[in-house]
Protein backbone atom coordinates (compact mmCIF):
# COMPACT_ATOMS: atom_id res chain seq x y z
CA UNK A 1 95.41 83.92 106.43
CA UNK A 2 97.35 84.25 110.05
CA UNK A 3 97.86 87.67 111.07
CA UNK A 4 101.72 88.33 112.88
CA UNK A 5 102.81 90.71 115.10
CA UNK A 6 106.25 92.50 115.98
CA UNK A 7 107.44 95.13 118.68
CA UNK A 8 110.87 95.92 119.14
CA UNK A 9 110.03 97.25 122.57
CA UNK A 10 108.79 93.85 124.08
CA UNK A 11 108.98 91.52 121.61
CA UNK A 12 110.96 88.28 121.73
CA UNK A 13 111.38 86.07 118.48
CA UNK A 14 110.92 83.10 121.25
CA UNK A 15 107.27 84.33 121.17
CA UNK A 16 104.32 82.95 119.14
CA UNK A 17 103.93 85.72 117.38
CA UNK A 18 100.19 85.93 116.78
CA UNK A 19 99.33 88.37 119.15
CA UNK A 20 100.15 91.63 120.57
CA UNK A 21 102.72 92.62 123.22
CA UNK A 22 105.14 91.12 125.89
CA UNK A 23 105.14 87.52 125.71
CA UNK A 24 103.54 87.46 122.49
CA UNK A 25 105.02 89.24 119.66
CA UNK A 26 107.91 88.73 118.11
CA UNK A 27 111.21 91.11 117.86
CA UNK A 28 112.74 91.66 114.87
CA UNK A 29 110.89 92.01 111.27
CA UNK A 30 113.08 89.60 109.36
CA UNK A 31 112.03 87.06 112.11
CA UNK A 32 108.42 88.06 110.93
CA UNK A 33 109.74 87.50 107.45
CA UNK A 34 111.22 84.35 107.52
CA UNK A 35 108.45 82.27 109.36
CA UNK A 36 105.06 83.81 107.61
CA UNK A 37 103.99 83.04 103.85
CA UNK A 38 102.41 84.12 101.18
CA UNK A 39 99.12 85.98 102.15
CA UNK A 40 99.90 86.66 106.34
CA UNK A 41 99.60 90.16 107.53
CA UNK A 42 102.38 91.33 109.47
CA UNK A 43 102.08 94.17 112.09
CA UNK A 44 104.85 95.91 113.05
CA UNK A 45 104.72 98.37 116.73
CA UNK A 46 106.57 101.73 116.29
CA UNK A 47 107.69 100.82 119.70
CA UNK A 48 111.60 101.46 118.91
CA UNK A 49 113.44 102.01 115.69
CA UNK A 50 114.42 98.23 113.83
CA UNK A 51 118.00 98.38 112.89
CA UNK A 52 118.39 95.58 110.61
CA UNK A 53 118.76 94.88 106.82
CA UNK A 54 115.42 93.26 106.16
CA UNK A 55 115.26 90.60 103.16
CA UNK A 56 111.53 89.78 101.85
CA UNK A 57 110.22 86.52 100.84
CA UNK A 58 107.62 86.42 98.10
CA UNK A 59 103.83 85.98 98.20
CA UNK A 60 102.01 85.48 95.35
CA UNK A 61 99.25 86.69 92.72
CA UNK A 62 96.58 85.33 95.03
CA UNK A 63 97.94 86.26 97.84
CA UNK A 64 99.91 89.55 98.53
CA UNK A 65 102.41 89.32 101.57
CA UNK A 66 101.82 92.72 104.13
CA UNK A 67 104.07 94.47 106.02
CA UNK A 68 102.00 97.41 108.22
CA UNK A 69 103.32 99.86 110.83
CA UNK A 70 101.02 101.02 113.36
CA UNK A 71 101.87 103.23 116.85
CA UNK A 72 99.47 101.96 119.40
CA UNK A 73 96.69 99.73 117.14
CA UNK A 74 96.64 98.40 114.11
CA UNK A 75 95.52 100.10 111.90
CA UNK A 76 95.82 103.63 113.14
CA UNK A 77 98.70 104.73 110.37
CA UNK A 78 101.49 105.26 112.44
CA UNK A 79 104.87 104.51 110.92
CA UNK A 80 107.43 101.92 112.03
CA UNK A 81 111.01 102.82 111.28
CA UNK A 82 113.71 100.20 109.50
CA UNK A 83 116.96 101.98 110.48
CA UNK A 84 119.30 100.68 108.11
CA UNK A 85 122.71 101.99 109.86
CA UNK A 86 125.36 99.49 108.80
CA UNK A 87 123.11 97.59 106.42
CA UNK A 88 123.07 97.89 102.45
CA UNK A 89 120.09 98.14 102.08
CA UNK A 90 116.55 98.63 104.85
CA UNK A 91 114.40 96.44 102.60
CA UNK A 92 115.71 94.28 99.69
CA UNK A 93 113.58 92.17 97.39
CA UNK A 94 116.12 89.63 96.52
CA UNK A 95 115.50 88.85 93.03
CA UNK A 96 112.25 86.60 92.70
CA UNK A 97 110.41 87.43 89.54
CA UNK A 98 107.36 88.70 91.09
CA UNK A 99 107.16 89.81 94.86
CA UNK A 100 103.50 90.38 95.83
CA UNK A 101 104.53 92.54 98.85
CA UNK A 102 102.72 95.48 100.29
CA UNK A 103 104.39 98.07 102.72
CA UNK A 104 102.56 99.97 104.64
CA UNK A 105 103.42 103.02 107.02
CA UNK A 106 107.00 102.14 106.62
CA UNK A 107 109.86 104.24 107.44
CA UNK A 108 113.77 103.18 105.79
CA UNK A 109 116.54 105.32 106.21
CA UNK A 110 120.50 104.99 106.68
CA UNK A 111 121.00 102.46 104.30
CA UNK A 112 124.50 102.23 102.90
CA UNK A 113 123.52 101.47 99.57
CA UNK A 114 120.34 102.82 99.55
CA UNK A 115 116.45 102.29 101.39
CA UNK A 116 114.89 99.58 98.63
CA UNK A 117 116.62 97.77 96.82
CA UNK A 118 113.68 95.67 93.89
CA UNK A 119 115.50 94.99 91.11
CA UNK A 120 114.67 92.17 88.60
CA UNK A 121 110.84 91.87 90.77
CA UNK A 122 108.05 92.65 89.85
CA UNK A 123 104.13 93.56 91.85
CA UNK A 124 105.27 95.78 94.68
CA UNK A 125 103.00 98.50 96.52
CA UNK A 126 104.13 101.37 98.78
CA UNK A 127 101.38 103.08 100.52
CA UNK A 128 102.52 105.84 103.13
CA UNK A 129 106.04 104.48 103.13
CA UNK A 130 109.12 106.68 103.37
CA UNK A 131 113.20 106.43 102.56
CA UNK A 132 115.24 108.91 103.53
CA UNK A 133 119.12 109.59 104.42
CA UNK A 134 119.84 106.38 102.83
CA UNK A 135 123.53 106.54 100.57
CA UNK A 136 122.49 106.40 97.25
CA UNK A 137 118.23 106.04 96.01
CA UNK A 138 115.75 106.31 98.47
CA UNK A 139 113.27 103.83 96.23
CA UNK A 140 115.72 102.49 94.38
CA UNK A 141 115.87 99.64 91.40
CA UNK A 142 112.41 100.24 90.25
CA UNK A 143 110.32 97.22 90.23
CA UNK A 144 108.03 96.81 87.43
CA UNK A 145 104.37 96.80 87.71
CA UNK A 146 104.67 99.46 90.89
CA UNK A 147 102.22 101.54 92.72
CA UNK A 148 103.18 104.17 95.47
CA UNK A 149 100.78 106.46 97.02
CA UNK A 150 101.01 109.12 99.71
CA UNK A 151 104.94 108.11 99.72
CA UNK A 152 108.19 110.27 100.06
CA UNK A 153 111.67 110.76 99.90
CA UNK A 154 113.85 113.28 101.32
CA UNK A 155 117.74 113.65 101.55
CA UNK A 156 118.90 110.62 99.86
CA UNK A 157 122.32 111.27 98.45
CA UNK A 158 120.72 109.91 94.56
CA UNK A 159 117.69 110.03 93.61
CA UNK A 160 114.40 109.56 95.50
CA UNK A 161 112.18 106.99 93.77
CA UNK A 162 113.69 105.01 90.61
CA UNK A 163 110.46 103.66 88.97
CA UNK A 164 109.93 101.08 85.91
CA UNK A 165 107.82 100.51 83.49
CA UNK A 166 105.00 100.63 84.14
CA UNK A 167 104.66 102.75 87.40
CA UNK A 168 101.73 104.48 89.43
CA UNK A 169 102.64 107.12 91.54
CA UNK A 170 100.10 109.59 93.22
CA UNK A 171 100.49 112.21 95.65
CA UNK A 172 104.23 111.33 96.41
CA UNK A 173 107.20 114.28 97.39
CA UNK A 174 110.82 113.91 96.80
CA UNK A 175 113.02 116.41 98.24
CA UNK A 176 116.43 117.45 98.75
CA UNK A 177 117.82 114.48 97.25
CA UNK A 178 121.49 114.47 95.45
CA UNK A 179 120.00 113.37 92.06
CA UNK A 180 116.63 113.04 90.20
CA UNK A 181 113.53 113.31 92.33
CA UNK A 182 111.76 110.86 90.28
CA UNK A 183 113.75 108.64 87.94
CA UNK A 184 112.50 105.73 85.53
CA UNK A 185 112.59 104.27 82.19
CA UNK A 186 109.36 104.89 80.69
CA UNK A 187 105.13 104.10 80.78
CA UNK A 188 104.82 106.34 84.69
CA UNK A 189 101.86 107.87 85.95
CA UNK A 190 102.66 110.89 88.25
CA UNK A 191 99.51 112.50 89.62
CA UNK A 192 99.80 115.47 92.65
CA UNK A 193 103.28 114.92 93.07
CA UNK A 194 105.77 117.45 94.43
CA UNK A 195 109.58 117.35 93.55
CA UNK A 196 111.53 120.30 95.64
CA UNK A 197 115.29 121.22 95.76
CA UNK A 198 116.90 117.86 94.24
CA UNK A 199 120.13 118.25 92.74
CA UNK A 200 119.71 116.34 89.09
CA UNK A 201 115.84 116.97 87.54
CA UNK A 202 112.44 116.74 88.71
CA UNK A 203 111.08 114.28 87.02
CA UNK A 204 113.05 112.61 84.37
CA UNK A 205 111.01 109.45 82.80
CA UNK A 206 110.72 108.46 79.05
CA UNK A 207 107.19 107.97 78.25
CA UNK A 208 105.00 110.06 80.69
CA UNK A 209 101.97 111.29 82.16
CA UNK A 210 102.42 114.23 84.73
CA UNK A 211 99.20 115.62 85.85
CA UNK A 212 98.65 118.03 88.65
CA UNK A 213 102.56 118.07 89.57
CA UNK A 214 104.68 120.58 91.56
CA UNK A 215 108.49 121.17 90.90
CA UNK A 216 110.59 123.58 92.82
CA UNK A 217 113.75 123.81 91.73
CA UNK A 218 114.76 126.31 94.41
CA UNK A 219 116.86 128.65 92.57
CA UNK A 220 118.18 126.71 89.54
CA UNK A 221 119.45 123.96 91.80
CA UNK A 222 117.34 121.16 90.24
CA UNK A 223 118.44 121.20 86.11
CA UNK A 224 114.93 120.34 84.52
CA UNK A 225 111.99 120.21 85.44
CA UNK A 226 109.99 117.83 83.72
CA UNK A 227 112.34 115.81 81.18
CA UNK A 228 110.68 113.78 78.80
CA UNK A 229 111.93 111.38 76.03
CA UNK A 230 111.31 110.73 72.45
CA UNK A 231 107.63 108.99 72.87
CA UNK A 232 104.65 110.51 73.74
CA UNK A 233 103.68 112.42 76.91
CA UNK A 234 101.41 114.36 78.54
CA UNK A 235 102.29 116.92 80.53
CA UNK A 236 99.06 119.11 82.07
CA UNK A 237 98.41 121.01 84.58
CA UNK A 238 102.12 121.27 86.62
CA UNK A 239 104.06 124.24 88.51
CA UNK A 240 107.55 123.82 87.28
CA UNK A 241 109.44 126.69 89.20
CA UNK A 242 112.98 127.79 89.43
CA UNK A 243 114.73 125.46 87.42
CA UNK A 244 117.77 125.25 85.01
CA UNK A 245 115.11 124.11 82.05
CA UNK A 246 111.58 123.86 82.74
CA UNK A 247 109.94 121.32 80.29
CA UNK A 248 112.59 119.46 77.95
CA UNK A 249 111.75 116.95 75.13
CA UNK A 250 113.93 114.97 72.70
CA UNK A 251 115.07 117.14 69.47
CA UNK A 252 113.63 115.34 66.59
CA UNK A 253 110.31 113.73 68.13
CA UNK A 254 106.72 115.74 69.28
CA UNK A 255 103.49 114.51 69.84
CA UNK A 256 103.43 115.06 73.30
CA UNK A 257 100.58 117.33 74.71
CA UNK A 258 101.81 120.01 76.78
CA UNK A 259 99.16 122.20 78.18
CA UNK A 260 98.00 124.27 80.71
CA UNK A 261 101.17 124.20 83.04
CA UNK A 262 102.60 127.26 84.68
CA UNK A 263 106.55 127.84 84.18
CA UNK A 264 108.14 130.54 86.20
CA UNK A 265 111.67 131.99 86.92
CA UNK A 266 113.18 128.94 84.83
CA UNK A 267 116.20 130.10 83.07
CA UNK A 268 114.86 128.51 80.18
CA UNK A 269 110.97 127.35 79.71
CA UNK A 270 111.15 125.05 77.00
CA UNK A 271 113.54 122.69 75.72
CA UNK A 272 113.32 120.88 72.21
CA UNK A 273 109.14 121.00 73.50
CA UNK A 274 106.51 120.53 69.81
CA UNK A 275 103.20 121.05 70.61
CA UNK A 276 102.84 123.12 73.68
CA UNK A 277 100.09 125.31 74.52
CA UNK A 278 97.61 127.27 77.33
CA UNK A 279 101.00 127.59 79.52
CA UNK A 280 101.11 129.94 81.63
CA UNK A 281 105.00 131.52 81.69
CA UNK A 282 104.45 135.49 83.05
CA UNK A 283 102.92 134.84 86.48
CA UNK A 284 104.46 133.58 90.06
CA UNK A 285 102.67 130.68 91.13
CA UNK A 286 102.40 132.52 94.75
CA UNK A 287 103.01 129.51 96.72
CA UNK A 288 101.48 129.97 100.60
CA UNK A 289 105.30 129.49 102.18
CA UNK A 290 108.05 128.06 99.96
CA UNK A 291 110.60 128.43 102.39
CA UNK A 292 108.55 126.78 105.20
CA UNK A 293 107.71 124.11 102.03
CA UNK A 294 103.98 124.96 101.97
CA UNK A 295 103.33 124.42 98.49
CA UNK A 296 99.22 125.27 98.40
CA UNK A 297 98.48 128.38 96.33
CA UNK A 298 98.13 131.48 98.31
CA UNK A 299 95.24 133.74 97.16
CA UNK A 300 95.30 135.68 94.09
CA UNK A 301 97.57 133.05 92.73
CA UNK A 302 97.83 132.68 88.36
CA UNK A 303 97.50 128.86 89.21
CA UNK A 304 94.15 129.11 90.69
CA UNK A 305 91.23 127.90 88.73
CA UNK A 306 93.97 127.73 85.10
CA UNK A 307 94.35 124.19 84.59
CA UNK A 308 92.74 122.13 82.18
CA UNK A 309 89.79 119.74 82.86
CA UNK A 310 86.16 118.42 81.40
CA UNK A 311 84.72 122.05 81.35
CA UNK A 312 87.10 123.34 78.68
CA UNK A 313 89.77 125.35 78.83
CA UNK A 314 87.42 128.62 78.16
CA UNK A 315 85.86 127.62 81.95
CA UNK A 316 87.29 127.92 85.58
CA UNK A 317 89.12 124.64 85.07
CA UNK A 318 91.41 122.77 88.19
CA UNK A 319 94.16 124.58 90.05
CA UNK A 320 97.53 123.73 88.91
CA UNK A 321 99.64 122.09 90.41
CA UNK A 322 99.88 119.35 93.11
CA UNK A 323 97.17 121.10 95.60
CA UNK A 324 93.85 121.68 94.99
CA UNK A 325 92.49 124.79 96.26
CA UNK A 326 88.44 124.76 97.72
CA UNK A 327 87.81 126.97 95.41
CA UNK A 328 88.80 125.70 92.45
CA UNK A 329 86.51 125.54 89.38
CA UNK A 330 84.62 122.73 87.73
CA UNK A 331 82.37 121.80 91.02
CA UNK A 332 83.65 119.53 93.54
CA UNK A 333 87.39 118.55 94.27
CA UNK A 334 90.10 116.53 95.75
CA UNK A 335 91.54 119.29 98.19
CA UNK A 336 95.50 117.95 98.75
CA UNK A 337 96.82 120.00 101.93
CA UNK A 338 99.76 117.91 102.96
C-alpha cells in the first residue's frame, strides 16, 4: 500500500506526495485525506501546527487507513498538532458504519465543538494521541469497538474520552476537564489509567473493568470516583483519592467484585457498593508529588505491594494503582513512570 507524506512547513498540495520534504510532500492533512485509500500510511511532519477541521474517509477490515505524526523521521513518536481554532471539530469521522482508521502521535485541540467527533462508526484506534482545550469532549462520541493506549486528555471544557461499548483503554490520563474524565455506556476496559481534578466523576461507565487505576479528585472537586451501574464490574486494585464518593454502585443490584483498592480522604467511601472487600480505607496513598502530578508511590506508601494478583491476596501482591513500583511483589513487572 502507498505510503504519503505531509509537512506544513514545506509542503505544497501541488506536490506528489510520496516523499519527504520541499517539493515533495504535501500541505495540509485533509489533502492527505482526500486523495489516499483504504490501507495508505500517511505521515504527517510536526513541522508547524495544522489548523484545519480534518474529515476522514474510511478504510476497511482488510485494510486500516493510518494517520502518524513524527518530528524529524518517521517513526520516531513525535506528535503532529491539528489546531482546531475556528473548526467544530479537529478530526471528525463523518458517519460511515465502520472507519478502520488509526491515529498515531496526534495532537487536537481548540475545537469548538470538541477534538473527535466518531459517532455512529465503528473500528477506531488511538495510540499516543491527545485532545485538549477543545469546547466540549476531548474524545468525544465514542465509537464502538475502540482501543486507546498511552492517550490523554487535559482541559477540555466536558469530558475527556466518551467511550462505547465495547472499549479498550490502557494507560490513558484525563485531567482537569469540566466533566467526567472517562465517560461511556457500558462493556470498558480501563487498565493503568489516571483521572485527576475533573469536575463531574472519574470514571463513570455501566458495565466495567477498572484495574490498576488512579483517581484524584483533588479536594472533593471530582464527585465519584469510580461510578458503576447496575451490571457487573470489577473494580481491583485502584487509588480513588479525594473525592465527593469514592466507589458508587446502583441501589438494588451487586455482583460486582470490589477488592483490593485503596480509598482515602473521600467524603464518603462507598456508595450503594455489595460485595466489597481487602480495601484499604485508613492509609494515604503517599503519592511522590501530587501537586507537581507525580502520581508513583513514594516509599513507605499503604499501596505498595497491597493489590491483588496470582499469588493470593495473603502474598506481596501488585502495587495499586496506575504505577507500578520496582519493587512490587509477585516477581517481575510492568514499571509505568509517566
Amino acid at each position: 500500500m502507498p505510503t504519503y507524506y505531509v509537512d506544513g512547513a514545506v509542503g505544497n498540495n501541488g506536490n506528489l506526495g510520496t516523499s519527504e520534504g520541499a517539493g515533495n510532500a504535501w500541505a495540509t492533512i485533509q489533502y492527505a485525506v482526500t486523495n489516499s485509500s483504504a490501507g495508505d500510511q500517511i505521515y504527517i511532519k510536526a513541522s508547524a501546527d495544522y489548523t484545519e477541521g480534518v474529515t476522514l474517509t474510511a478504510g476497511t477490515a482488510a485494510a486500516w487507513k493510518t494517520f502518524t505524526g513524527y518530528t524529524s523521521t518517521p517513526g520516531d513518536g513525535g506528535k503532529a498538532t491539528v489546531d482546531a481554532t475556528g473548526y467544530s471539530y479537529g478530526i471528525d469521522f463523518p458517519g460511515f458504519a465502520n472507519s478502520y482508521i488509526r491515529l498515531e502521535n496526534i495532537i487536537v485541540e481548540n475545537g469548538t465543538s470538541g477534538g473527535t467527533e466518531a459517532s455512529a462508526t465503528g473500528y477506531v484506534a488511538y495510540d499516543n494521541c491527545e485532545a485538549n482545550n477543545n469546547g466540549y469532549d476531548g474524545f468525544g462520541s465514542g465509537p464502538n469497538y475502540a482501543t486507546y493506549l498511552n492517550c490523554s486528555a487535559d482541559g477540555n471544557t466536558h469530558d475527556g474520552f466518551v467511550v462505547n461499548n465495547p472499549a479498550a483503554l490502557a494507560f490513558c490520563a484525563s485531567t482537569g476537564n469540566g466533566g467526567d474524565g472517562f465517560f461511556g455506556g457500558s462493556h470498558t476496559a480501563l487498565v493503568g489509567c489516571v483521572a485527576t481534578s475533573n469536575a463531574g466523576d472519574g470514571i463513570s461507565i455501566r458495565v466495567l473493568c477498572a484495574a490498576n487505576c488512579t483517581i484524584d479528585g483533588d479536594g472533593d472537586d471530582t464527585d465519584i470516583g469510580i461510578n458503576i451501574g447496575e451490571y457487573p464490574s470489577l473494580i481491583i486494585n485502584n487509588i480513588v483519592y479525594d473525592c465527593t464518593t469514592g466507589i458508587a454502585g446502583t441501589s438494588g443490584f451487586g455482583g460486582d467484585i470490589v477488592s483490593n483498592n485503596l480509598l482515602y480522604a473521600n467524603s464518603t467511601n462507598f456508595s450503594n457498593v455489595e460485595n466489597e472487600s481487602n480495601n484499604l480505607t485508613t492509609d494515604p496513598p503517599a503519592f511522590t508529588d501530587e501537586a507537581g502530578g507525580n502520581y508513583t508511590l513514594a516509599s513507605g506508601s499503604a499501596a505498595k505491594n497491597a493489590g491483588a494478583d496470582a499469588s493470593g491476596t495473603s502474598s506481596p501482591g501488585m502495587d495499586i494503582g496506575a504505577h507500578q513500583s520496582a519493587d512490587a511483589g509477585g516477581g517481575s513487572r510492568v514499571i509505568i513512570t509517566g
